[in-house]
Every structure is written in C-alpha cells, then in structure tokens.
C-alpha atoms as a PDB file:
ATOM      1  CA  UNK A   1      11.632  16.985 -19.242  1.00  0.00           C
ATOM      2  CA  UNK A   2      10.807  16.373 -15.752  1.00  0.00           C
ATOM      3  CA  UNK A   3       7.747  14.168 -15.324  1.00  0.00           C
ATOM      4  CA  UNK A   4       5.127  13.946 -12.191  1.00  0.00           C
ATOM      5  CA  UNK A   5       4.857  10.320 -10.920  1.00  0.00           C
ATOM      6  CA  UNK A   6       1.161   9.759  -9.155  1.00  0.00           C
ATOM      7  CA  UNK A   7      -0.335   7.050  -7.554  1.00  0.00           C
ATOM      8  CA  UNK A   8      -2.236   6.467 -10.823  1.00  0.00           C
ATOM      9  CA  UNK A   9       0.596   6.581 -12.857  1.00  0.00           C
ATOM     10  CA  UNK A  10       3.043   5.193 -10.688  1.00  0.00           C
ATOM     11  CA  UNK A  11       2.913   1.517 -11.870  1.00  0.00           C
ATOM     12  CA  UNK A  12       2.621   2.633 -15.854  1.00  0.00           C
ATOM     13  CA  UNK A  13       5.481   4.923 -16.192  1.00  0.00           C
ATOM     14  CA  UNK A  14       7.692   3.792 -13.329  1.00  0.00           C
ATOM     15  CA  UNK A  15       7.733   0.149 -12.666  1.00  0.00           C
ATOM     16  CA  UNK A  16       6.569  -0.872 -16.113  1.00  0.00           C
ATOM     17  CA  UNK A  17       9.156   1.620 -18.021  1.00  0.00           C
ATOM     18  CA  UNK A  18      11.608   0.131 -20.428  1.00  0.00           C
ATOM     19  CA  UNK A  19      13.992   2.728 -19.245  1.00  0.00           C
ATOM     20  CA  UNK A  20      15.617   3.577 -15.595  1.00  0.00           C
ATOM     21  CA  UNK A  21      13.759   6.111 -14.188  1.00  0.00           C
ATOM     22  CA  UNK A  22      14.640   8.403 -10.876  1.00  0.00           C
ATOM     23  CA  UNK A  23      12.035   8.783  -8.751  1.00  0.00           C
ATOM     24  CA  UNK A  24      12.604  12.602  -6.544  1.00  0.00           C
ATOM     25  CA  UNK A  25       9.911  11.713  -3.552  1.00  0.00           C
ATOM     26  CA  UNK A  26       9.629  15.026  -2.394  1.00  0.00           C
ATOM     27  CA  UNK A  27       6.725  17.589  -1.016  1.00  0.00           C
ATOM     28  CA  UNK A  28       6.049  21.118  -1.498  1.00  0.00           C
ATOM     29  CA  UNK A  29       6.658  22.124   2.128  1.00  0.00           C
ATOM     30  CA  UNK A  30      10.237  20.507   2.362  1.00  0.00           C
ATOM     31  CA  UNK A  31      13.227  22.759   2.564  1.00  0.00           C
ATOM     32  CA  UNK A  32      15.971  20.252   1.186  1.00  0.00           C
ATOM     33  CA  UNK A  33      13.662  19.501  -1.197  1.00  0.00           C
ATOM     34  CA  UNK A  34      13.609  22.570  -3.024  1.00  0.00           C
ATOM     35  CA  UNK A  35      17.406  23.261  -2.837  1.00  0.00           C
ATOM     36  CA  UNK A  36      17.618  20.039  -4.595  1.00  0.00           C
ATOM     37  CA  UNK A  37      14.773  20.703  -7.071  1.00  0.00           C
ATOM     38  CA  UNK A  38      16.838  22.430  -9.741  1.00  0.00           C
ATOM     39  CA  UNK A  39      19.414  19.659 -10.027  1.00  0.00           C
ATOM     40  CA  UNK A  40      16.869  17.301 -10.507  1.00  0.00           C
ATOM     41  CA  UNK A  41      15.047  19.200 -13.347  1.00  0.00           C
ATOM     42  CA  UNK A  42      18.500  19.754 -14.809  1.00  0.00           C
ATOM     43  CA  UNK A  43      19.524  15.874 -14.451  1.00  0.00           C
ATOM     44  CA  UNK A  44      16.024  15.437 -16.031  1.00  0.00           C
ATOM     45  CA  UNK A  45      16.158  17.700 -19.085  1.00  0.00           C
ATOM     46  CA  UNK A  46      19.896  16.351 -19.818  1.00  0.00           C
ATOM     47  CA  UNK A  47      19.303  12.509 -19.798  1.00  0.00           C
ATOM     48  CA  UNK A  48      17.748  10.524 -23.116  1.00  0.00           C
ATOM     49  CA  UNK A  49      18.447   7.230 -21.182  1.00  0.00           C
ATOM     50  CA  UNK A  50      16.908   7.684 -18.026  1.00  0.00           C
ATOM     51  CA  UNK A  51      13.541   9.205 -17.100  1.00  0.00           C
ATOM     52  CA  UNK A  52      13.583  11.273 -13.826  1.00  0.00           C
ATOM     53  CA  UNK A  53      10.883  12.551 -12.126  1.00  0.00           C
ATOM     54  CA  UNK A  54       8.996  13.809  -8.798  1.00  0.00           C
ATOM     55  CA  UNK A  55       6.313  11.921  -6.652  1.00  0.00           C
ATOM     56  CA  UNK A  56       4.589  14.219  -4.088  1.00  0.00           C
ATOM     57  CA  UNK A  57       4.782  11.962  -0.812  1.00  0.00           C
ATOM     58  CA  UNK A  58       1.774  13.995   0.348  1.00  0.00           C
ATOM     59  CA  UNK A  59      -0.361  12.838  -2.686  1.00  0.00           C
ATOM     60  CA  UNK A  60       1.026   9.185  -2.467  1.00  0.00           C
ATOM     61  CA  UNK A  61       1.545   8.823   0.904  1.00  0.00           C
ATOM     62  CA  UNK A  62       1.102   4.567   0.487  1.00  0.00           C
ATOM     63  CA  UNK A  63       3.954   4.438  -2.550  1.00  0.00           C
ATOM     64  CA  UNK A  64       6.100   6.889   0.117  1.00  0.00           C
ATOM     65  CA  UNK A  65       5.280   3.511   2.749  1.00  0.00           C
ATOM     66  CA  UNK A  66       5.790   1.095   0.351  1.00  0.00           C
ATOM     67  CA  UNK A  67       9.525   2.168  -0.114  1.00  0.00           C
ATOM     68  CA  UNK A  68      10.116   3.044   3.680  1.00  0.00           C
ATOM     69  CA  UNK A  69      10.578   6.510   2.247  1.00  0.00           C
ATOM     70  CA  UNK A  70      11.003   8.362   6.017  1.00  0.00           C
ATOM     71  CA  UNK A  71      12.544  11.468   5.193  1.00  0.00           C
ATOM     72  CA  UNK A  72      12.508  13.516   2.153  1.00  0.00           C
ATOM     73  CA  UNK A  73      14.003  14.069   0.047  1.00  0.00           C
ATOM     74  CA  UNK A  74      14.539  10.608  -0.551  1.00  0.00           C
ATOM     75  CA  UNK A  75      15.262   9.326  -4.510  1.00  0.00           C
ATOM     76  CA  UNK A  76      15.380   6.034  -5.466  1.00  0.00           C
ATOM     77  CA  UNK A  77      16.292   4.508  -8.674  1.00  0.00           C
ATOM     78  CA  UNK A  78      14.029   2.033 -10.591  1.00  0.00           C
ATOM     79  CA  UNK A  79      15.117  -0.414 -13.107  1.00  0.00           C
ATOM     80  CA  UNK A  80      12.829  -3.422 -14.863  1.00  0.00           C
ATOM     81  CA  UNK A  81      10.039  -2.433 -12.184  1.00  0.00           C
ATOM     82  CA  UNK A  82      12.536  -3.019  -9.326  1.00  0.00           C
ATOM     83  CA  UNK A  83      13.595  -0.385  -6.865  1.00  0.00           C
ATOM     84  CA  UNK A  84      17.817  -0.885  -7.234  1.00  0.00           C
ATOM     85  CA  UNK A  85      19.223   2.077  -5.473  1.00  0.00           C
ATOM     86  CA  UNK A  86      18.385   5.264  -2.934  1.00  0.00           C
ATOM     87  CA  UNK A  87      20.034   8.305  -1.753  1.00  0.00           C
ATOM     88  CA  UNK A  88      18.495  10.394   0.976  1.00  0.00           C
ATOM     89  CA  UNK A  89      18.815  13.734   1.579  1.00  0.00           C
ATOM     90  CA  UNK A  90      20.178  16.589  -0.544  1.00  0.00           C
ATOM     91  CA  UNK A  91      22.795  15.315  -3.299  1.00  0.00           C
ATOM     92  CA  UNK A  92      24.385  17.229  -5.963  1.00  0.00           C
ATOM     93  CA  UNK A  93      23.988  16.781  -9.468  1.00  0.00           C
ATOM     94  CA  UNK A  94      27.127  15.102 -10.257  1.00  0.00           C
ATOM     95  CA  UNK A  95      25.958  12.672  -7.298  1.00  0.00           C
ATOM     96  CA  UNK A  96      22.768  12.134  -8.638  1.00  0.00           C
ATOM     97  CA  UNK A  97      24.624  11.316 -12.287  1.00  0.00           C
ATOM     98  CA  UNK A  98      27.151   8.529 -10.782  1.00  0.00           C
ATOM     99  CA  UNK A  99      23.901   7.031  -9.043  1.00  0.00           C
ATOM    100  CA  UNK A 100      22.157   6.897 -12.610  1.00  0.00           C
ATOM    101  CA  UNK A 101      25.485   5.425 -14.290  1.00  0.00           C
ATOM    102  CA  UNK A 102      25.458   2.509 -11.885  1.00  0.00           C
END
C-alpha cells in the first residue's frame, strides 16, 4: 500500500526505515504528476521489499528544499536514511522498478 510521507513523519518512516523506500514528491495541481500516479500506487502495492510513497511538496515545502526537488514530479530513492538515487519527471513503471533494483 501506498503510504503519505509528511513533514512529521518524514524522518520516522523514511530516513529511519530499515527498508528502501521511494519517495513520489508530487502535488495535487501537477499534470505529470497524476499521469504518473497510478504506476506509483501499482509499484507500491507490488513491492514487500521496498516502501514507496508520496510527499505533497506543497505541505513540505522545506523537505522539497532540502533535496533541491525543483520540478515535480521528482522521486528519489532512500536507503539507510540516505537519499541514493532520483529520477525527474514522468517514468514508467518498469523504469521506476530498475531504479528500485539498483
């Protein structure tokens, strides 16, 4: 299942996670960001070994700074608290897989 990354949250279930976890940075108003939305919920309700999820850049707009997140939608891969890998823009499901695999 899909989970919704917050600024409260952020640190707990992102950068503390035992697992890999993809982080969609996204907002409601964004075009791309809804053509990509259903490959991420897929992505998120077929992996056990990575947790993947959505952070509203509007709602976090100092985690969107933090990771000189400047367009959207932006995902970046997180592994032992670190950010390891990002893809901007609209990507495809099987793109989004061979990022996890890395």
């Amino acid at each position: 299942m899909e989970k919704k990354f917050t600024s409260e949250n952020f640190e707990a279930e992102v950068l503390k996670s035992e697992k890999p976890v993809l982080v969609d940075f996204y907002a409601d108003w964004c075009g791309p960001c809804k053509m990509m939305a259903p490959a991420v919920e897929e992505l998120a309700n077929e992996q056990d070994d990575v947790i993947v999820g959505k952070l509203n850049v509007d709602f976090a707009p100092e985690l969107a700074r933090a990771y000189k997140v400047m367009s959207i939608p932006t995902l970046i891969l997180f592994k032992n608290g670190e950010a390891v890998e990002k893809r901007i823009g609209v990507q495809s499901k099987a793109e989004l897989e061979a990022l996890i695999k890395q």
